[in-house]
PDB file of N, CA and C in Angstrom:
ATOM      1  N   UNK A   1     109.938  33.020  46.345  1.00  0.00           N
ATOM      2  CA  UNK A   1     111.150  32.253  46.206  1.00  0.00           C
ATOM      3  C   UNK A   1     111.019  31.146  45.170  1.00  0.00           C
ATOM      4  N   UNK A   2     109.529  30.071  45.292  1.00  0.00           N
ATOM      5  CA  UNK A   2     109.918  29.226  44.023  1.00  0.00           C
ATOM      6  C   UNK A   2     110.089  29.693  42.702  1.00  0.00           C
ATOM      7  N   UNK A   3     109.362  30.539  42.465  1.00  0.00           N
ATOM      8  CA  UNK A   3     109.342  31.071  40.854  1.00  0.00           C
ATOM      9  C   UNK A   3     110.833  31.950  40.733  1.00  0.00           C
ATOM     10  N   UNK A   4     111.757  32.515  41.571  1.00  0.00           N
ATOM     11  CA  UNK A   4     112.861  32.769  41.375  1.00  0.00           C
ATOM     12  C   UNK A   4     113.836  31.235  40.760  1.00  0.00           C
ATOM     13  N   UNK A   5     113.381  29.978  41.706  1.00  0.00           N
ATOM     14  CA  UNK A   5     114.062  28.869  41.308  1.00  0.00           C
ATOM     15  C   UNK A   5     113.476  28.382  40.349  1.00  0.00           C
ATOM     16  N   UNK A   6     112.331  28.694  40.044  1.00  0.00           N
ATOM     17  CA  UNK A   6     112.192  27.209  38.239  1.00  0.00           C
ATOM     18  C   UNK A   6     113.060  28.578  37.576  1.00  0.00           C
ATOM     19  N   UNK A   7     112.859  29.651  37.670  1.00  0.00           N
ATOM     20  CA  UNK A   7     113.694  30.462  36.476  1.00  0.00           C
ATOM     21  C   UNK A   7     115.073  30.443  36.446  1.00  0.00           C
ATOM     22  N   UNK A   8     115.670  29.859  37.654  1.00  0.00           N
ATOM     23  CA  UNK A   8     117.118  30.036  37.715  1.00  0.00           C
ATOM     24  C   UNK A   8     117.539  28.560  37.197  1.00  0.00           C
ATOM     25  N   UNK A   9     116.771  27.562  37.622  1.00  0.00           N
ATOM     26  CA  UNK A   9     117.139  26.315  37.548  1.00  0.00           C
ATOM     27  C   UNK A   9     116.358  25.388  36.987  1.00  0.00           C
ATOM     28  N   UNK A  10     115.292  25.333  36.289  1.00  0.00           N
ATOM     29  CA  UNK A  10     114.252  24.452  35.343  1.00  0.00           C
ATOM     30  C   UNK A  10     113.750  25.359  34.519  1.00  0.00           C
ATOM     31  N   UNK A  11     114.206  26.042  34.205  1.00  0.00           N
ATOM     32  CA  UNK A  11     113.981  26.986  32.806  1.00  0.00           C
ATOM     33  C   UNK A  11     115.230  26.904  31.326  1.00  0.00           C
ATOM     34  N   UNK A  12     114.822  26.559  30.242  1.00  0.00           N
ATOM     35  CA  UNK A  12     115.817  26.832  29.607  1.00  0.00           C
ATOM     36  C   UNK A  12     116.429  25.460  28.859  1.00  0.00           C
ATOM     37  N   UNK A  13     116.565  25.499  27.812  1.00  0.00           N
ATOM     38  CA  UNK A  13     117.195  24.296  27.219  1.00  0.00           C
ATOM     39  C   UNK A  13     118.712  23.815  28.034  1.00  0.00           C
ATOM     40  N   UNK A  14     119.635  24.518  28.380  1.00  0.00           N
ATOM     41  CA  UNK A  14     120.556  24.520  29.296  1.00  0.00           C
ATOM     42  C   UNK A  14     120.686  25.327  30.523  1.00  0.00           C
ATOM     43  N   UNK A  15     119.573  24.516  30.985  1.00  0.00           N
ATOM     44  CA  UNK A  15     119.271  25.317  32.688  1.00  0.00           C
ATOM     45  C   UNK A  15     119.969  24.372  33.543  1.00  0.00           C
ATOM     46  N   UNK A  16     120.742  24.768  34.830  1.00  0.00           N
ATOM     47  CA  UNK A  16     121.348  23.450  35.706  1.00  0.00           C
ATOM     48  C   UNK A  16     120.309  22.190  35.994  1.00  0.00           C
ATOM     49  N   UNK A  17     119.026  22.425  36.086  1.00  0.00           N
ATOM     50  CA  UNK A  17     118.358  20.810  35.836  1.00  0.00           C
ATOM     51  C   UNK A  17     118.765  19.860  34.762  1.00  0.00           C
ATOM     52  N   UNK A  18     118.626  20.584  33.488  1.00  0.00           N
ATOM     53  CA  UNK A  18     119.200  19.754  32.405  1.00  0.00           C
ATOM     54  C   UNK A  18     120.515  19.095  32.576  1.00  0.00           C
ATOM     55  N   UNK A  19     121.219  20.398  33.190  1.00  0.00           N
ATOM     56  CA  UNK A  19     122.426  19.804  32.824  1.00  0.00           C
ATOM     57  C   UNK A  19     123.038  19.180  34.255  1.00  0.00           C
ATOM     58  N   UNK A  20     122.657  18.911  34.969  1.00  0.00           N
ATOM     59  CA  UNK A  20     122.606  18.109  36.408  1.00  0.00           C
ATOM     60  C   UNK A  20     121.104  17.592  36.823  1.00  0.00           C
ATOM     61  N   UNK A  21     120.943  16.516  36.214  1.00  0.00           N
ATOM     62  CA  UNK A  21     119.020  16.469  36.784  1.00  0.00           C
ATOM     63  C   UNK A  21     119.374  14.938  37.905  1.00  0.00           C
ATOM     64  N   UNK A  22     120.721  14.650  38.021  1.00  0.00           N
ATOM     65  CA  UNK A  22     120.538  13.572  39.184  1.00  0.00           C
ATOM     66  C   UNK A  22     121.265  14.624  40.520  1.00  0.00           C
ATOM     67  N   UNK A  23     121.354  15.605  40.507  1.00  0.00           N
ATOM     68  CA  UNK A  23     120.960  16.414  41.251  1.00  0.00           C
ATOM     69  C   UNK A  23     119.992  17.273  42.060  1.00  0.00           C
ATOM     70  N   UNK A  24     119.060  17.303  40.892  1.00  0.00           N
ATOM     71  CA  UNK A  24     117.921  18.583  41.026  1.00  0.00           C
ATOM     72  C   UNK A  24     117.072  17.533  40.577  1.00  0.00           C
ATOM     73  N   UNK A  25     116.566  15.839  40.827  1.00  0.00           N
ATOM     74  CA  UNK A  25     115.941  15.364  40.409  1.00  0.00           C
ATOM     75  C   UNK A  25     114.785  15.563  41.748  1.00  0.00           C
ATOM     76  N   UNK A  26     115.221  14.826  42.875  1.00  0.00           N
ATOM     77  CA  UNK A  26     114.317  14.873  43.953  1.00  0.00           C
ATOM     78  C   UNK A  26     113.951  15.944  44.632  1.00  0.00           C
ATOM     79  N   UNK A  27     114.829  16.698  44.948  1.00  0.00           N
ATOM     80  CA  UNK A  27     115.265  18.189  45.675  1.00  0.00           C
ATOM     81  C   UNK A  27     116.080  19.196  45.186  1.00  0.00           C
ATOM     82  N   UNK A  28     116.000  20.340  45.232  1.00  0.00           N
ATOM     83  CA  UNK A  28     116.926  21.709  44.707  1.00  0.00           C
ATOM     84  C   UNK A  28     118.057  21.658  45.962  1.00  0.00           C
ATOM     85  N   UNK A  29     118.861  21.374  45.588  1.00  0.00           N
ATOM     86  CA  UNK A  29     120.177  21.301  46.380  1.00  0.00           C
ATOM     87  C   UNK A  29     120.655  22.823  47.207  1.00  0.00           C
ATOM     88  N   UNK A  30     120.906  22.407  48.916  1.00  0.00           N
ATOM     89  CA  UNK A  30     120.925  23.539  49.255  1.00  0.00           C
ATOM     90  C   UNK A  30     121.952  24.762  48.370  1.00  0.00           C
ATOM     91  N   UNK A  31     123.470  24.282  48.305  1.00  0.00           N
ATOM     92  CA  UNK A  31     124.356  25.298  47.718  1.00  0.00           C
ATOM     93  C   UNK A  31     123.218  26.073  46.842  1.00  0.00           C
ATOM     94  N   UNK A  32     122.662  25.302  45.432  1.00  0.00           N
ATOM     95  CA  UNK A  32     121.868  26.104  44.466  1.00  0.00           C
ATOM     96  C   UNK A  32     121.105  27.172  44.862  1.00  0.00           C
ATOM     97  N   UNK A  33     120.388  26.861  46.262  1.00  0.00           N
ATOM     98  CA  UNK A  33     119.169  27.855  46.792  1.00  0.00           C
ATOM     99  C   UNK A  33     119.829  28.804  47.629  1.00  0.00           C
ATOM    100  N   UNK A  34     121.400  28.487  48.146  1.00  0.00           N
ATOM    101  CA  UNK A  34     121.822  30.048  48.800  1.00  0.00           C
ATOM    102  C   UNK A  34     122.198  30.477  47.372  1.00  0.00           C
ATOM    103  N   UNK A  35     122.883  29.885  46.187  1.00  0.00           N
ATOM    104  CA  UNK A  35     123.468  30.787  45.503  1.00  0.00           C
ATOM    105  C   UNK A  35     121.746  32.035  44.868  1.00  0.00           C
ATOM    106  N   UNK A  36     120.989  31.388  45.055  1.00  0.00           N
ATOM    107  CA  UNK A  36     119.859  31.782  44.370  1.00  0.00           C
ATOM    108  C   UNK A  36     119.717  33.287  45.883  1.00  0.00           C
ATOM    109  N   UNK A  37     119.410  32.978  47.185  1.00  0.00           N
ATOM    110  CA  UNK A  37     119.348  33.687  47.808  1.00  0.00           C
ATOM    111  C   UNK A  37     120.517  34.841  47.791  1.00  0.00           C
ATOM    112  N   UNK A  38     121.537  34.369  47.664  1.00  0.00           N
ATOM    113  CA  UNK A  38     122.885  35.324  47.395  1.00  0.00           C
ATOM    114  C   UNK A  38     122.161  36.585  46.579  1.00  0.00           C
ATOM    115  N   UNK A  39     122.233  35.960  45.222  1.00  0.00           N
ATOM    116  CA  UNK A  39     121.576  37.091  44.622  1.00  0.00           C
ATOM    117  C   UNK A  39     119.811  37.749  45.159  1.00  0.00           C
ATOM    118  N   UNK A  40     119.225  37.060  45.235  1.00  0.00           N
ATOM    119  CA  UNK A  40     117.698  37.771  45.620  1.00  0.00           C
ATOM    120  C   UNK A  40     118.122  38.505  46.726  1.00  0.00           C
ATOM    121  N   UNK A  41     118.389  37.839  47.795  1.00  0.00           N
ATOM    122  CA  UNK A  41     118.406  38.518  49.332  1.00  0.00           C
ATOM    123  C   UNK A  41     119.611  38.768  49.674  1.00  0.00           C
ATOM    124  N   UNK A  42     119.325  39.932  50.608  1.00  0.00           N
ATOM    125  CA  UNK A  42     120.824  40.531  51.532  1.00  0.00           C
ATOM    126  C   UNK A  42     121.011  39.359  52.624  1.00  0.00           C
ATOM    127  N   UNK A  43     121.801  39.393  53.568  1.00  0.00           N
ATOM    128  CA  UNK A  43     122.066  38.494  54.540  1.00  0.00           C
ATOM    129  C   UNK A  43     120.637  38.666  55.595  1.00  0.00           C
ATOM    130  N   UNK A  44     120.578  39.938  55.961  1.00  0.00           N
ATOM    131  CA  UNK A  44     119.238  40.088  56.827  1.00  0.00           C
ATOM    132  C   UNK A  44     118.078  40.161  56.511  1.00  0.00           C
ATOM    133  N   UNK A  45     117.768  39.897  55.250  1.00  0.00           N
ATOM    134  CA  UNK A  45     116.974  39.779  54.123  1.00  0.00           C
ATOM    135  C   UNK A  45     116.314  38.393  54.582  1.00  0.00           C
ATOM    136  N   UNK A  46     117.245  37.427  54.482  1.00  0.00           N
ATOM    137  CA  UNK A  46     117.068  36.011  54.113  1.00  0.00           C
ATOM    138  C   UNK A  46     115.581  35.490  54.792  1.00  0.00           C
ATOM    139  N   UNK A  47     115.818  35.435  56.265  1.00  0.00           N
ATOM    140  CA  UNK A  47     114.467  34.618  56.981  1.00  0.00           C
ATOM    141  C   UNK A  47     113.053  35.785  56.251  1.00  0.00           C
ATOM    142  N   UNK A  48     113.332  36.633  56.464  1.00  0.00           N
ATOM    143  CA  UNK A  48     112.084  37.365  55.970  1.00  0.00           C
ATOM    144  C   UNK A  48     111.482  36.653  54.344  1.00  0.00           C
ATOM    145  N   UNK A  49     112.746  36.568  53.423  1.00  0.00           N
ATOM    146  CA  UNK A  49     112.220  35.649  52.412  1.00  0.00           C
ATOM    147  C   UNK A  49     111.520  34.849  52.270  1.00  0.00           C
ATOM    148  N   UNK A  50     111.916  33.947  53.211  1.00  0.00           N
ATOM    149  CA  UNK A  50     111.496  32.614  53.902  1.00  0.00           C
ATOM    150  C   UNK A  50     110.037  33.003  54.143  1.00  0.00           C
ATOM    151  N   UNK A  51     109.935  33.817  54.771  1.00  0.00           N
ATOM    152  CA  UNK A  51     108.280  33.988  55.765  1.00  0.00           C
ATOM    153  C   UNK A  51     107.549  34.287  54.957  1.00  0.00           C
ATOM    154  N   UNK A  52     107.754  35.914  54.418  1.00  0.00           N
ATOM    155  CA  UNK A  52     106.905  36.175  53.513  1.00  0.00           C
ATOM    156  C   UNK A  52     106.878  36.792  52.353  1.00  0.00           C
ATOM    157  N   UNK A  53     107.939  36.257  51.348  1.00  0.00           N
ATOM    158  CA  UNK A  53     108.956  36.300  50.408  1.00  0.00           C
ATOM    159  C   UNK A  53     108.456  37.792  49.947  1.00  0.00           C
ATOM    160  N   UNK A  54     108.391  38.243  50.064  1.00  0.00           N
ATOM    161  CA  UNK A  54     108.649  40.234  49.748  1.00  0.00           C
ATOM    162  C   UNK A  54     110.205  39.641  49.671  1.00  0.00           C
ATOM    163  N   UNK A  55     111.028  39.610  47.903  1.00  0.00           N
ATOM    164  CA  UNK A  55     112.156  39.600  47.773  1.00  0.00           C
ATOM    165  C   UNK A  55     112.653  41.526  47.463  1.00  0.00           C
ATOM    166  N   UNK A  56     114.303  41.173  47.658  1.00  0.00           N
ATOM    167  CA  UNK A  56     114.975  42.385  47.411  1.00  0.00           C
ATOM    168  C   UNK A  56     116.220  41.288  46.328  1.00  0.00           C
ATOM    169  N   UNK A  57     116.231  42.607  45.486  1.00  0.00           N
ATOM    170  CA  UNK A  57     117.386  42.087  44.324  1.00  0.00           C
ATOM    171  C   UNK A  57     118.712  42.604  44.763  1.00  0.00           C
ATOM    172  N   UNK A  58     118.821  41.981  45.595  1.00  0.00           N
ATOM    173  CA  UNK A  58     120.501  42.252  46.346  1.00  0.00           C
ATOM    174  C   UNK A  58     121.565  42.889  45.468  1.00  0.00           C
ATOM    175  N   UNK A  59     121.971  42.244  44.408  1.00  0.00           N
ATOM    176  CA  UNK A  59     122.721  42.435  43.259  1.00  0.00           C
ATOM    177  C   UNK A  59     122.537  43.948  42.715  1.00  0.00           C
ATOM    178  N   UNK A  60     121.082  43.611  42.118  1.00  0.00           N
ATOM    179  CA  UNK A  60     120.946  44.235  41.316  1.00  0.00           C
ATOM    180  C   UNK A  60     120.618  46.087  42.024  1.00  0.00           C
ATOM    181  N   UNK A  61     120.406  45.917  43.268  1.00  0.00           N
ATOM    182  CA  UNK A  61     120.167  46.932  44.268  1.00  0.00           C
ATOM    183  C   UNK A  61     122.057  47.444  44.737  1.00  0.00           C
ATOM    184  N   UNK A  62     122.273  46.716  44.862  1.00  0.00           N
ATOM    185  CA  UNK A  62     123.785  47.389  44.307  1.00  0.00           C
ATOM    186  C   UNK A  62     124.094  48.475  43.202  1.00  0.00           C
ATOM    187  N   UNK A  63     123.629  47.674  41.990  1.00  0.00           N
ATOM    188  CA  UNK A  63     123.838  48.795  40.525  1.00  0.00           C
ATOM    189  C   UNK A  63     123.023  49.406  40.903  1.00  0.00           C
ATOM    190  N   UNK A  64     121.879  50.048  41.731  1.00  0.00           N
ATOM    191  CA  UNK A  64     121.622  51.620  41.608  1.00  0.00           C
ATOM    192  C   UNK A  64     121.633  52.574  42.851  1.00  0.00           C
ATOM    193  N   UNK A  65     122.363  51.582  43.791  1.00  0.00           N
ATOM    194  CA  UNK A  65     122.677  52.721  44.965  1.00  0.00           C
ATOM    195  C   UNK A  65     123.765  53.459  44.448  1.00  0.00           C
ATOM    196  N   UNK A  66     124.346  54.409  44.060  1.00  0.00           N
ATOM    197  CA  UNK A  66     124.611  55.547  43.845  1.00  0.00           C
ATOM    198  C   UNK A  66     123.976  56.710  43.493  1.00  0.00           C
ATOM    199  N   UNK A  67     123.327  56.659  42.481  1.00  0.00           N
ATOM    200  CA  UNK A  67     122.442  57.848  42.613  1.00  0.00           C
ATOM    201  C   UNK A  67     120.955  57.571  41.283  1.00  0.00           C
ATOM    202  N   UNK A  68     120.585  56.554  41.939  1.00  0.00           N
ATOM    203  CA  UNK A  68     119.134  55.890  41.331  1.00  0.00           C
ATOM    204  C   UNK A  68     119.603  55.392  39.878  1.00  0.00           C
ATOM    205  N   UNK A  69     120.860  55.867  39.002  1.00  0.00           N
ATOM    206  CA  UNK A  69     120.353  54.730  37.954  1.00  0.00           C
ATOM    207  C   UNK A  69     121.658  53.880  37.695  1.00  0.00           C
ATOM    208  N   UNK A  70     121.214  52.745  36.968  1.00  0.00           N
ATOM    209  CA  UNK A  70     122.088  51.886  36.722  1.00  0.00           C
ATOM    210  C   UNK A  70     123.745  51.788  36.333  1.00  0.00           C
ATOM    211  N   UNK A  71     124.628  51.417  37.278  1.00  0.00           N
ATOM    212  CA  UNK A  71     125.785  50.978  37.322  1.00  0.00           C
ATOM    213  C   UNK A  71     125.942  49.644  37.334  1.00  0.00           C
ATOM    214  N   UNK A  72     126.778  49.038  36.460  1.00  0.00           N
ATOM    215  CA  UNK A  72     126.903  47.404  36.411  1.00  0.00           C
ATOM    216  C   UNK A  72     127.950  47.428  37.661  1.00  0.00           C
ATOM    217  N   UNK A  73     127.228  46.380  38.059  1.00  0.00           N
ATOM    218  CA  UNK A  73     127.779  45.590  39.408  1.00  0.00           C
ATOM    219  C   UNK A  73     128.348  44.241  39.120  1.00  0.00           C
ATOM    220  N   UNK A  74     129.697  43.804  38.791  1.00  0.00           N
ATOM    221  CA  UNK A  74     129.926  42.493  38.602  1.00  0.00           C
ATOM    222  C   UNK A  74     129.727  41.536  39.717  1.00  0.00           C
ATOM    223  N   UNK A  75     128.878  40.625  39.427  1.00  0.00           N
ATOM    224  CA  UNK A  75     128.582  39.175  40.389  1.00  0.00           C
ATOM    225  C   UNK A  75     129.653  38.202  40.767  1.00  0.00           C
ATOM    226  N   UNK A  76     130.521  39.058  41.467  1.00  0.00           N
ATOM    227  CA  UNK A  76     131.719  37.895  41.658  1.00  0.00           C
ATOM    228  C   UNK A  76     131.942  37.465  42.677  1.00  0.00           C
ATOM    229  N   UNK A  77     132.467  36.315  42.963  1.00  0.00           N
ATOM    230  CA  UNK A  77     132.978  35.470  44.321  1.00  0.00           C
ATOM    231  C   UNK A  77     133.316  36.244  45.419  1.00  0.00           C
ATOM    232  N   UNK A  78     134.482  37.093  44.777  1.00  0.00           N
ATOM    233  CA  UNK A  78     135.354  37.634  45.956  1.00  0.00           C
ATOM    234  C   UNK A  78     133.670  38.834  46.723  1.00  0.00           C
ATOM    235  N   UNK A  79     133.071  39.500  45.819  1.00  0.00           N
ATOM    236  CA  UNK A  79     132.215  40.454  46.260  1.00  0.00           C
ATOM    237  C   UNK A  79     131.061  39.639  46.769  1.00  0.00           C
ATOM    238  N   UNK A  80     130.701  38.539  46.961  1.00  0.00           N
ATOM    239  CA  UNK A  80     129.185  38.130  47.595  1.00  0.00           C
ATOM    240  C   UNK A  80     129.562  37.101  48.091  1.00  0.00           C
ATOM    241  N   UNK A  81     130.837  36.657  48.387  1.00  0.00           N
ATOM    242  CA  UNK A  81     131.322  35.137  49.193  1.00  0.00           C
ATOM    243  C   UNK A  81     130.821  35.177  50.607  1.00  0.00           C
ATOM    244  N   UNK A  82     131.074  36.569  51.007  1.00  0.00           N
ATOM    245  CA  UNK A  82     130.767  36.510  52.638  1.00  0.00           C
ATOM    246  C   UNK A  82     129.163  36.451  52.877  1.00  0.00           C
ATOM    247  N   UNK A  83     127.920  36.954  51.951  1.00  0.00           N
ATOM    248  CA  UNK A  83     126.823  36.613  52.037  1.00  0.00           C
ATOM    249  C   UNK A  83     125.877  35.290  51.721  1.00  0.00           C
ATOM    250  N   UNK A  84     127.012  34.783  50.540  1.00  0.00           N
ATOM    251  CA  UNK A  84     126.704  32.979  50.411  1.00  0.00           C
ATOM    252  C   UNK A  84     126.967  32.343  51.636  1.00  0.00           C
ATOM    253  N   UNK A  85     128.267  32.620  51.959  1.00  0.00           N
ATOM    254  CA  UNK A  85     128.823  31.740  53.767  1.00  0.00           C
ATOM    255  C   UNK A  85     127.773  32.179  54.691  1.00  0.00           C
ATOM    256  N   UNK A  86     127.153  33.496  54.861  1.00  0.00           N
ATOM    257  CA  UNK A  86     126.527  33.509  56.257  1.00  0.00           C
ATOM    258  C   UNK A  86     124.800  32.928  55.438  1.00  0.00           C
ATOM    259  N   UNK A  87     124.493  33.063  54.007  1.00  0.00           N
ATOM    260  CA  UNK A  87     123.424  32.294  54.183  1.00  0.00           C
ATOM    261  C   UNK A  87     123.327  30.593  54.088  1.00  0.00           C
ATOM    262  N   UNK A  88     124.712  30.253  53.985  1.00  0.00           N
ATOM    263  CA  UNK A  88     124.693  28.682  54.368  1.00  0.00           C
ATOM    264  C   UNK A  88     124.905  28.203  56.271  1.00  0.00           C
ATOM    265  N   UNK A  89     125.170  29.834  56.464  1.00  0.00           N
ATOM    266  CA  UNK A  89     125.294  29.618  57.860  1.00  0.00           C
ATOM    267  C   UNK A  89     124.396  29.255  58.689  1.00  0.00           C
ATOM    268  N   UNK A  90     122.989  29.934  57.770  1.00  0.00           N
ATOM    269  CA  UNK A  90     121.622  30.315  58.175  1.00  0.00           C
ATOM    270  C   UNK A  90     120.681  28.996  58.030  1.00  0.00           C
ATOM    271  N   UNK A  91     120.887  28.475  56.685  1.00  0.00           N
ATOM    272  CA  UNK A  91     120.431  26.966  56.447  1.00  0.00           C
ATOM    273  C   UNK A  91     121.326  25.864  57.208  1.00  0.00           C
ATOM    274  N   UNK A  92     122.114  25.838  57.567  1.00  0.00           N
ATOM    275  CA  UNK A  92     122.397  24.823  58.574  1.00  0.00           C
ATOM    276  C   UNK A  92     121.734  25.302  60.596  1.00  0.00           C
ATOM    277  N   UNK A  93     120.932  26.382  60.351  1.00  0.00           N
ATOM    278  CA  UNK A  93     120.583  26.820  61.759  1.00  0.00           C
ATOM    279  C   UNK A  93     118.966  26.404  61.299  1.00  0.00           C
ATOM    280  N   UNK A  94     118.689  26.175  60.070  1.00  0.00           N
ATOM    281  CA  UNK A  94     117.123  26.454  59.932  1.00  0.00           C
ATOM    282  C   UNK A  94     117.185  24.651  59.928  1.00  0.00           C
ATOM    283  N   UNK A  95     118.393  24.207  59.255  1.00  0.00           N
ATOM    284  CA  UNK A  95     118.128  22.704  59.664  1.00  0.00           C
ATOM    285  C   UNK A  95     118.023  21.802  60.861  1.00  0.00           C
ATOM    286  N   UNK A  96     118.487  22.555  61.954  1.00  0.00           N
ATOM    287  CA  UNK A  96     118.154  21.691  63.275  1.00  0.00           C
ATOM    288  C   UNK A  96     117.387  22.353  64.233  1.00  0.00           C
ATOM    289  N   UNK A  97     116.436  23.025  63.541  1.00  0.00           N
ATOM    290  CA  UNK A  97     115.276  23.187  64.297  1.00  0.00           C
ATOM    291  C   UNK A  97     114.389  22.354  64.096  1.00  0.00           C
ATOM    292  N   UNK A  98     113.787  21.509  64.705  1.00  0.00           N
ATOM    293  CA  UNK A  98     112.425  20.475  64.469  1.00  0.00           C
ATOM    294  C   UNK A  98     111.098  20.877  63.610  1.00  0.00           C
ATOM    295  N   UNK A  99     110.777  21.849  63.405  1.00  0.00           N
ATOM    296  CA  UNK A  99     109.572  22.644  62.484  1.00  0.00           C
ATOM    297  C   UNK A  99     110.116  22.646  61.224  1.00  0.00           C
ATOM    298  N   UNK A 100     111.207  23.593  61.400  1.00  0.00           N
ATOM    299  CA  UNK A 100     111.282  24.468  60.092  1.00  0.00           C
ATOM    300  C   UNK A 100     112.483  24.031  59.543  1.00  0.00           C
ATOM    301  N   UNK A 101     112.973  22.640  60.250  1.00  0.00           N
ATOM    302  CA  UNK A 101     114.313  22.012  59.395  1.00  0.00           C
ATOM    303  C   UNK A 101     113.007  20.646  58.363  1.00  0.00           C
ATOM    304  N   UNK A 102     112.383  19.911  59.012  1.00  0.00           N
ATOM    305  CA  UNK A 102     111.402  19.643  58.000  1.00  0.00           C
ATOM    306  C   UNK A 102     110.697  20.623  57.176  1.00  0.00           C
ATOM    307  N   UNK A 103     109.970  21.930  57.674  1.00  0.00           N
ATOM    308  CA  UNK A 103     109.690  22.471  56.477  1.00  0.00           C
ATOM    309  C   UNK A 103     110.905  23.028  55.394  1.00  0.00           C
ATOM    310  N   UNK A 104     111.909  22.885  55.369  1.00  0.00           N
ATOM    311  CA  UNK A 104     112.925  23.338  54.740  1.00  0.00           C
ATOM    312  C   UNK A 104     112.870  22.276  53.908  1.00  0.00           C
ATOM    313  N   UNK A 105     113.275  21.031  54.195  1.00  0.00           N
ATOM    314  CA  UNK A 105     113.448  19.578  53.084  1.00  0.00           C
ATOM    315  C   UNK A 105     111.979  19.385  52.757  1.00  0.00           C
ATOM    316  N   UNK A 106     111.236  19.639  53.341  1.00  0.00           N
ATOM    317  CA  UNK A 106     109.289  19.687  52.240  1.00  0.00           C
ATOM    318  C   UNK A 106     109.435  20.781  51.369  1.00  0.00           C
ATOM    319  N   UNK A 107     109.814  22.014  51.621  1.00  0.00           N
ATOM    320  CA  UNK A 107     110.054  22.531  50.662  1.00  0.00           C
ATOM    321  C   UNK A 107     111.087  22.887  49.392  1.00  0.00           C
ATOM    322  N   UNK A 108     111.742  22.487  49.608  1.00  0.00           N
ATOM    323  CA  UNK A 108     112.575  21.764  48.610  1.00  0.00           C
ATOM    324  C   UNK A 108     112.510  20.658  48.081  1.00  0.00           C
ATOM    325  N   UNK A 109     112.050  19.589  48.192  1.00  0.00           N
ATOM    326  CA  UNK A 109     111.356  19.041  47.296  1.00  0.00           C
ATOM    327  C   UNK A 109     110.187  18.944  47.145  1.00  0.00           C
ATOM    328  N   UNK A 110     109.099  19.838  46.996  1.00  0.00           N
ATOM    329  CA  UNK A 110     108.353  20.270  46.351  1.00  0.00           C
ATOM    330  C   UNK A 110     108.969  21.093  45.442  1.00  0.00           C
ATOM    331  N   UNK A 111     109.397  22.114  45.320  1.00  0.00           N
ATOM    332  CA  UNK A 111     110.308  23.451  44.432  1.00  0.00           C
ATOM    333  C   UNK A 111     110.862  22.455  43.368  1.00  0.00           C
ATOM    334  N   UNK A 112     111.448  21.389  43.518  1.00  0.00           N
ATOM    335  CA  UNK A 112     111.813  20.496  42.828  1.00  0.00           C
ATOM    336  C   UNK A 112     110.921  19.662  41.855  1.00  0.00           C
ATOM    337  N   UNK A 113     109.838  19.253  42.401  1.00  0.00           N
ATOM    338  CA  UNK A 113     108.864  18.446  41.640  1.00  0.00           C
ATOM    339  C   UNK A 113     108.329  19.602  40.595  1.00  0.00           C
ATOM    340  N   UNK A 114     107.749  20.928  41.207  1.00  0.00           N
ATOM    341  CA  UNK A 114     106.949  21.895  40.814  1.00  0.00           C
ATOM    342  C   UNK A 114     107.889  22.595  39.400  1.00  0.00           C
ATOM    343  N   UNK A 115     109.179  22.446  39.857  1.00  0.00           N
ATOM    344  CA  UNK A 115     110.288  22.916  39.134  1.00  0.00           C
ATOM    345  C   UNK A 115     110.515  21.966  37.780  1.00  0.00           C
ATOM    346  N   UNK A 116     110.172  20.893  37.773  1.00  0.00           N
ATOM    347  CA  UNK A 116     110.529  19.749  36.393  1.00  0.00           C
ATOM    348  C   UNK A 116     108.500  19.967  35.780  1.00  0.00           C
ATOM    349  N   UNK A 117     107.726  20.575  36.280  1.00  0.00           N
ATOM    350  CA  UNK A 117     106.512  20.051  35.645  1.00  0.00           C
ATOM    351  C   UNK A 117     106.261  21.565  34.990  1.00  0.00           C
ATOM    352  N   UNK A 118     107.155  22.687  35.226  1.00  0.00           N
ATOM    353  CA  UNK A 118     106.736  24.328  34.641  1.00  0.00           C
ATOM    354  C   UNK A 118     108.012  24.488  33.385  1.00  0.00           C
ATOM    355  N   UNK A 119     109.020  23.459  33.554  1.00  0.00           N
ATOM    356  CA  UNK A 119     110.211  23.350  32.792  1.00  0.00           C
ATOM    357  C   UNK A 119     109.506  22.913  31.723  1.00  0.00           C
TER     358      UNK A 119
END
């Protein structure tokens, strides 16, 4: 999962750090990390990420379920809204658990620090 986020978000002369860094200064902001999970992970995907990040390219596993090769799949709102909502559903359940709602904000800002020093 981190190396999905410095590439999505501290990579790049106009990467969203640059261009929001009193955002992404201390911590990677949750919205950013479901939109990031949106695409990596399916909805039942997600905690497994978490554990032991064996990712799946959600998206991109779209363009080749039909018959193994590539079909463009457009990344749009209306088509992945309901998997952003249930994985913000998921980070507000991982936040009030006592363990793993602190390891959630330790790890995010770490991803953050680690994220401005590979940029």
């Amino acid at each position: 999962m981190p190396t999905v986020c410095y590439s999505f978000f501290y990579q790049g002369k106009y990467c969203l750090a640059c261009l929001f860094p009193d955002d992404f200064k201390d911590t990677i902001p949750e919205t950013a990390l479901a939109l990031v999970m949106t695409c990596v992970c399916g909805v039942f995907l997600f905690l497994i990420c978490l554990m032991v990040l064996s990712l799946k390219i959600h998206n991109c596993l779209d363009e080749y379920m039909i018959d193994g090769t590539q079909h463009l799949v457009k990344f749009e709102g209306s088509e992945y809204s309901t998997i952003y909502d249930s994985i913000l559903d998921l980070i507000e359940d991982i936040k009030t658990d006592p363990y793993h709602g602190n390891k959630w904000q330790e790890n995010r800002q770490r991803w953050a620090r680690k994220g401005w020093s590979v940029s």
